[in-house]
Protein backbone atom coordinates (compact mmCIF):
# COMPACT_ATOMS: atom_id res chain seq x y z
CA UNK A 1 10.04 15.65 9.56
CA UNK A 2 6.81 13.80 9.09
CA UNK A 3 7.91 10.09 6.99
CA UNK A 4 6.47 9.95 3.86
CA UNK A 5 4.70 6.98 3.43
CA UNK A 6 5.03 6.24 -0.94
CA UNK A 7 3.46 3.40 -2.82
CA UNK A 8 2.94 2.47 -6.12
CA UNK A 9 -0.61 1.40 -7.60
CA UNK A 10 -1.50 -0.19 -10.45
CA UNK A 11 -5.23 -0.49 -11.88
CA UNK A 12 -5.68 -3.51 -13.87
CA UNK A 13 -8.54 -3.17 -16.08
CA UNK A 14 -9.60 -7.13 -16.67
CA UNK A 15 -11.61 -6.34 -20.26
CA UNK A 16 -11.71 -8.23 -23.80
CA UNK A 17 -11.25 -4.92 -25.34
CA UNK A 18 -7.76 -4.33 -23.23
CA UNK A 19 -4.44 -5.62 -25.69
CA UNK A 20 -2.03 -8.18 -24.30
CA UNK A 21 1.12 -9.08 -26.26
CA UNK A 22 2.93 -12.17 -26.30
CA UNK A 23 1.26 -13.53 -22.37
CA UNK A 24 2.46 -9.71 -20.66
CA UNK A 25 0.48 -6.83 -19.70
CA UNK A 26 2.31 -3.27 -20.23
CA UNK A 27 1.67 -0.91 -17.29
CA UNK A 28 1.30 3.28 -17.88
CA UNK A 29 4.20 3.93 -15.73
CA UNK A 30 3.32 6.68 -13.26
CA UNK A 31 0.14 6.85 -15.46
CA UNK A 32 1.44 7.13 -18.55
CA UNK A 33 2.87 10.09 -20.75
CA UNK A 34 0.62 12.96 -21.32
CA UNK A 35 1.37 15.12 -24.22
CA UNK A 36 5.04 14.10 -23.80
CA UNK A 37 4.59 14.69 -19.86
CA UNK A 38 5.75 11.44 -17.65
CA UNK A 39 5.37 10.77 -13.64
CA UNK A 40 2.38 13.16 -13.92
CA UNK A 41 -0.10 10.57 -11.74
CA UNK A 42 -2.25 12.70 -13.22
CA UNK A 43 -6.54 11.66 -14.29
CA UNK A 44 -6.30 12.95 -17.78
CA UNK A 45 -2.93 10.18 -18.48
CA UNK A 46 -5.19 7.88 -16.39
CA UNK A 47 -7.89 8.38 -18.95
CA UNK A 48 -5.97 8.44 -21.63
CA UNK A 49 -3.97 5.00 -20.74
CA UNK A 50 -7.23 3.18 -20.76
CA UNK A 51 -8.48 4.44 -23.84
CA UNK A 52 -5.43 3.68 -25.32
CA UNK A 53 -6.44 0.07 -24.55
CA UNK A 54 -4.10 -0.74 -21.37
CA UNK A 55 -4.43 -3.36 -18.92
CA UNK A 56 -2.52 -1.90 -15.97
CA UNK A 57 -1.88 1.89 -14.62
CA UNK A 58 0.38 3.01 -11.98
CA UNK A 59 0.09 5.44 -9.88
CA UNK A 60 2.35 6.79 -7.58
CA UNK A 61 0.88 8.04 -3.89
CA UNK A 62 1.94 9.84 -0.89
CA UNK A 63 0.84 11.46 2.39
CA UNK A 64 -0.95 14.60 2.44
CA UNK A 65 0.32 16.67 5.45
CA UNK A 66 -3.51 15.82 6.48
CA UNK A 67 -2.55 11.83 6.18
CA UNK A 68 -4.50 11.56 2.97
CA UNK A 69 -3.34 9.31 0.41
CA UNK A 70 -2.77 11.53 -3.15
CA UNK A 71 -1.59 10.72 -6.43
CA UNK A 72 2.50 11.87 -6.84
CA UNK A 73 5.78 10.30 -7.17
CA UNK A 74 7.04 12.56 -4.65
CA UNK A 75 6.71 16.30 -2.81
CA UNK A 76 9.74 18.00 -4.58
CA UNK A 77 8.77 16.62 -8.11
CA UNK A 78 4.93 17.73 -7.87
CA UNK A 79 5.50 21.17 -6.52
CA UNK A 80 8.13 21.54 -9.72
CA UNK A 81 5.35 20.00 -11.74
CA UNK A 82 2.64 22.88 -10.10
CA UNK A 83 4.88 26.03 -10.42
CA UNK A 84 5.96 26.10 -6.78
CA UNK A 85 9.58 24.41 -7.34
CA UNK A 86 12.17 24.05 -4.49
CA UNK A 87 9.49 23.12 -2.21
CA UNK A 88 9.69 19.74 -0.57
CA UNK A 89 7.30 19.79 2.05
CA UNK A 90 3.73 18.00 1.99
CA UNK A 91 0.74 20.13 1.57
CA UNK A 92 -2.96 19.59 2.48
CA UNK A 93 -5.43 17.95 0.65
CA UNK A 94 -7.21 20.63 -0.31
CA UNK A 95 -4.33 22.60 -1.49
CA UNK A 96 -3.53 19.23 -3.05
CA UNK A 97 -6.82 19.48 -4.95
CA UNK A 98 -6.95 22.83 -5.97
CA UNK A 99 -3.15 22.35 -7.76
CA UNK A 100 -2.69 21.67 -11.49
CA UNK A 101 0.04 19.73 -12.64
CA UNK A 102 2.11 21.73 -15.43
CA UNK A 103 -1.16 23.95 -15.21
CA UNK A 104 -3.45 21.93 -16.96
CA UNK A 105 -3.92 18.22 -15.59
CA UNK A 106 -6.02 17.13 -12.58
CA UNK A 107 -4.86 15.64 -9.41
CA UNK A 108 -5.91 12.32 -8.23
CA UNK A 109 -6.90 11.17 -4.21
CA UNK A 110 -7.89 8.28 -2.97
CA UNK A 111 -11.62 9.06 -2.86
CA UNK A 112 -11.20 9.41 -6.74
CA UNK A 113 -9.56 6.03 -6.82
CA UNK A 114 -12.48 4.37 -4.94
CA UNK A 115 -14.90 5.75 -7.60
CA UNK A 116 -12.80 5.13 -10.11
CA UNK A 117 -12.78 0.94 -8.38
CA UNK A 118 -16.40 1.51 -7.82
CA UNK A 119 -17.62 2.41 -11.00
CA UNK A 120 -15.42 -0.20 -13.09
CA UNK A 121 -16.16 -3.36 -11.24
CA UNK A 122 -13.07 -5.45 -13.25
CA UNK A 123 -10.16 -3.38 -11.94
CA UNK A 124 -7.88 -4.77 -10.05
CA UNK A 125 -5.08 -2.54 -7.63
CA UNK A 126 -1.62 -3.25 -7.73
CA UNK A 127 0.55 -1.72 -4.82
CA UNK A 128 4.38 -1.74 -4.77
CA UNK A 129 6.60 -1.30 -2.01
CA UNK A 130 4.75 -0.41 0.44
CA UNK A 131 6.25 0.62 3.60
CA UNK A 132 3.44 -0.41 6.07
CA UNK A 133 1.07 -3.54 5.13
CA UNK A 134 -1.95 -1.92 7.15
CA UNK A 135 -2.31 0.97 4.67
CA UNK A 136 -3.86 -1.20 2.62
CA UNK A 137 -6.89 -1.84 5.42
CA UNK A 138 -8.21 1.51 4.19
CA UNK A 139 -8.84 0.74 0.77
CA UNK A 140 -12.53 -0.36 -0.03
CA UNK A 141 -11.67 -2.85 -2.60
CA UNK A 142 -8.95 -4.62 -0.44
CA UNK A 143 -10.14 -8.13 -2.12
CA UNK A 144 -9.03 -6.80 -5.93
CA UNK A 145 -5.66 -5.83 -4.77
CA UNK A 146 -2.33 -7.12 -5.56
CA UNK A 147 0.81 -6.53 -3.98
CA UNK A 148 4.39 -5.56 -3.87
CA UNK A 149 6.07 -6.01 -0.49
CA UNK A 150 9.19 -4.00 0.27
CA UNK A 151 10.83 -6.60 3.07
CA UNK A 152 10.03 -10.05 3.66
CA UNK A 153 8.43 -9.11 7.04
CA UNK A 154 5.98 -7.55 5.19
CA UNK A 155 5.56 -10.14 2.52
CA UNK A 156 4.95 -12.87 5.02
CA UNK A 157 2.54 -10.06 6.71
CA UNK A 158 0.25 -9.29 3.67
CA UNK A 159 0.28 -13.51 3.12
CA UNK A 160 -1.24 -13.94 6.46
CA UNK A 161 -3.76 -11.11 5.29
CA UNK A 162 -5.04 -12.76 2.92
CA UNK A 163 -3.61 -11.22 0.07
CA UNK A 164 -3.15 -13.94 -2.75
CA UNK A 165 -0.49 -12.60 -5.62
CA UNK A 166 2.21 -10.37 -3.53
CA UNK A 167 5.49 -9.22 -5.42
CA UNK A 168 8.74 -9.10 -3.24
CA UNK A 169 10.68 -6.32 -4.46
CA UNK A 170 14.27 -5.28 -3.17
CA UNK A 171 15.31 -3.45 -6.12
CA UNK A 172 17.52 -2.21 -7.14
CA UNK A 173 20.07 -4.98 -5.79
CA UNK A 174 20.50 -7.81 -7.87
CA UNK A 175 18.80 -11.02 -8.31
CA UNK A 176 21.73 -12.42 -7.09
CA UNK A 177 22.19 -10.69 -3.96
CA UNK A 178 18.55 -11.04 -3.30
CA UNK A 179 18.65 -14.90 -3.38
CA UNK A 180 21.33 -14.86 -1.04
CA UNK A 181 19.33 -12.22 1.29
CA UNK A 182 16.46 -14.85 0.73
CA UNK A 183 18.57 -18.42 1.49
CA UNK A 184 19.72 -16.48 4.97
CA UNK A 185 16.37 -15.59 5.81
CA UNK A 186 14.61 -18.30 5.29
CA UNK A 187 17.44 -20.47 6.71
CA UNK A 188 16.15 -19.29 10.43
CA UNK A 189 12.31 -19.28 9.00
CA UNK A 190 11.84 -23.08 8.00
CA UNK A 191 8.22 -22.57 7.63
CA UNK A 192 8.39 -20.32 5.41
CA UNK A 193 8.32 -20.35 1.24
CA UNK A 194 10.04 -18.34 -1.18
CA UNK A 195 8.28 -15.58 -3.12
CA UNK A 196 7.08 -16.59 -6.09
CA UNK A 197 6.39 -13.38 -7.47
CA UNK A 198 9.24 -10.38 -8.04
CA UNK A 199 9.96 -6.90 -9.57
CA UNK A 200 12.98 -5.73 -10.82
CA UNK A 201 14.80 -3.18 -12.44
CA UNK A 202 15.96 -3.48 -16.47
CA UNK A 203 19.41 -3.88 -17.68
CA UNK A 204 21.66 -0.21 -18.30
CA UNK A 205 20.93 1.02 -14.75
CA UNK A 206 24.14 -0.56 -13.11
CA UNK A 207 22.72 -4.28 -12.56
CA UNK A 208 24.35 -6.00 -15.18
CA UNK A 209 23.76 -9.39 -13.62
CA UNK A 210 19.80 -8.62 -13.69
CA UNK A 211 19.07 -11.02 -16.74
CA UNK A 212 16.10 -13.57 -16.92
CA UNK A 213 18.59 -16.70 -15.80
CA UNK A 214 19.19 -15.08 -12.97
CA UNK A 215 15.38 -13.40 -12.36
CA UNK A 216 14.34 -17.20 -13.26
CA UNK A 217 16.42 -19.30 -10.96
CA UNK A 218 13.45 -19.09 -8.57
CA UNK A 219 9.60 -17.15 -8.87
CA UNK A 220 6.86 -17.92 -11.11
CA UNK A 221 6.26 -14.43 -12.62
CA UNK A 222 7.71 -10.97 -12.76
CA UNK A 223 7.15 -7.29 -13.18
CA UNK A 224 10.04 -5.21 -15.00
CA UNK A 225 10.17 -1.31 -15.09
CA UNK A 226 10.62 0.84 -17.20
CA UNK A 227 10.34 0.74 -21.66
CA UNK A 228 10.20 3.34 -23.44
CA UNK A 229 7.36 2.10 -25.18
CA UNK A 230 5.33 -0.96 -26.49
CA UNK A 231 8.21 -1.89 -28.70
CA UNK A 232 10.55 -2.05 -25.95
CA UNK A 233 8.54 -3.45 -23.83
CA UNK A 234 8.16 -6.45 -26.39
CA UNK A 235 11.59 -6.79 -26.51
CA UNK A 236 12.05 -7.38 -22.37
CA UNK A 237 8.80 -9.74 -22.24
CA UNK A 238 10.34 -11.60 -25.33
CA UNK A 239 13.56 -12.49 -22.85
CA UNK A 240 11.91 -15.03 -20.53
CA UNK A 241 7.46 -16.33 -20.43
CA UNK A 242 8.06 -15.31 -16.60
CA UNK A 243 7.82 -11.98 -17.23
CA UNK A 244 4.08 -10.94 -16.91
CA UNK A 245 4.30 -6.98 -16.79
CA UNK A 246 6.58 -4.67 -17.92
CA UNK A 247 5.76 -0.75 -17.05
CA UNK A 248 6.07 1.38 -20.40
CA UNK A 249 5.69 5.31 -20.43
CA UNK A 250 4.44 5.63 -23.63
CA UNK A 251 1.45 3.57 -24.19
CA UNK A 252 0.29 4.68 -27.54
């Protein structure tokens, strides 16, 4: 079966007119709900996010069977989402394009996410977990990128890249467990520094030790998934100053 290659990206729209509470920025999670719809990836949540007045938008992406990049959290959830459910496999692109998600919303590729970088000069891309640091060579704005490496292979990779804010993720273990992954690591690579960027996972999905003393002990700034809404998300970026985005699936 052909791997799926998923990552996460997040469009950081750098404008006076975008909000930002207490020294976070909320990110649409998987674009943001539409209409009460979540994980859609779809434009019209897009559009709707920014109007809304957010900083940051994720988007989910995947492999085409044609090895395009496309906007989904995954195969089985956006064939249930475009009236073909039980499938699993990928599709082409152009099927991909010609789909509408709960019959109504647009699909996004990466050609739309160019124009979308191209026409709005002050966004910035946010990537998480990706499973192969050269992906990221085919993006046109690979200078207004930020990253979220899945293994520390890959964050010391995407350093030597040139990539300047990366975000080590190994969720969903906890912040413990990942320090003492870290310490063993880096005990055999001297030369190497600590991440000083992380995302994790909130409390109530089995991490009880995933608290800010423990995200805190080392990192300068971290990414948090997933509130509710704005009101949540104020009450996770009110736990520590460290935490700089926290991804919300209501935005309005």
């Amino acid at each position: 079966m052909k791997q799926i290659i998923k990552i996460l990206f997040v469009f950081c729209v750098l404008t006076t007119s975008c909000k930002q509470v207490s020294n976070y920025e909320i990110i649409a999670h998987a674009g943001g709900s539409i209409d009460g719809h979540t994980y859609t990836n779809c434009l019209e949540a897009v559009n709707h996010a920014i109007a809304c007045g957010i900083n940051v938008i994720e988007l989910d992406l995947i492999l085409t069977s044609d090895s395009d990049l496309v906007a989904a959290h995954d195969w089985k959830m956006f064939h249930a989402m475009t009236g073909y459910d039980g499938d699993t496999a990928a599709i082409k692109t152009a099927e991909f394009k010609q789909r509408k998600i709960y019959g109504k919303y647009t699909t996004i590729t990466k050609d739309m996410i160019d124009s979308i970088m191209t026409a709005h000069p002050e966004i910035i891309l946010m990537t998480d977990r990706i499973s192969d640091p050269a992906i990221l060579s085919h993006f046109e704005h690979r200078n207004r990128i930020l990253v979220e490496a899945k293994t520390l292979n890959d964050y010391y990779t995407l350093d030597t890249m040139g990539f300047k804010q990366i975000f080590y993720s190994d969720s969903p273990l906890s912040y413990p467990k990942v320090l003492k992954k870290l310490v063993k690591r880096l005990l055999n690579m001297p030369n190497s520094r600590i991440p000083a960027n992380y995302t994790f996972c909130m409390l109530g999905l089995g991490m009880g030790d995933n608290t800010p003393a423990y995200w805190c002990a080392y990192g300068k700034s971290f990414a948090v998934f997933t509130a509710e809404n704005k009101h949540a998300a104020d009450s996770i970026a009110a736990l520590d100053k460290r935490i700089k985005y926290v991804y919300v699936n209501n935005v309005e």
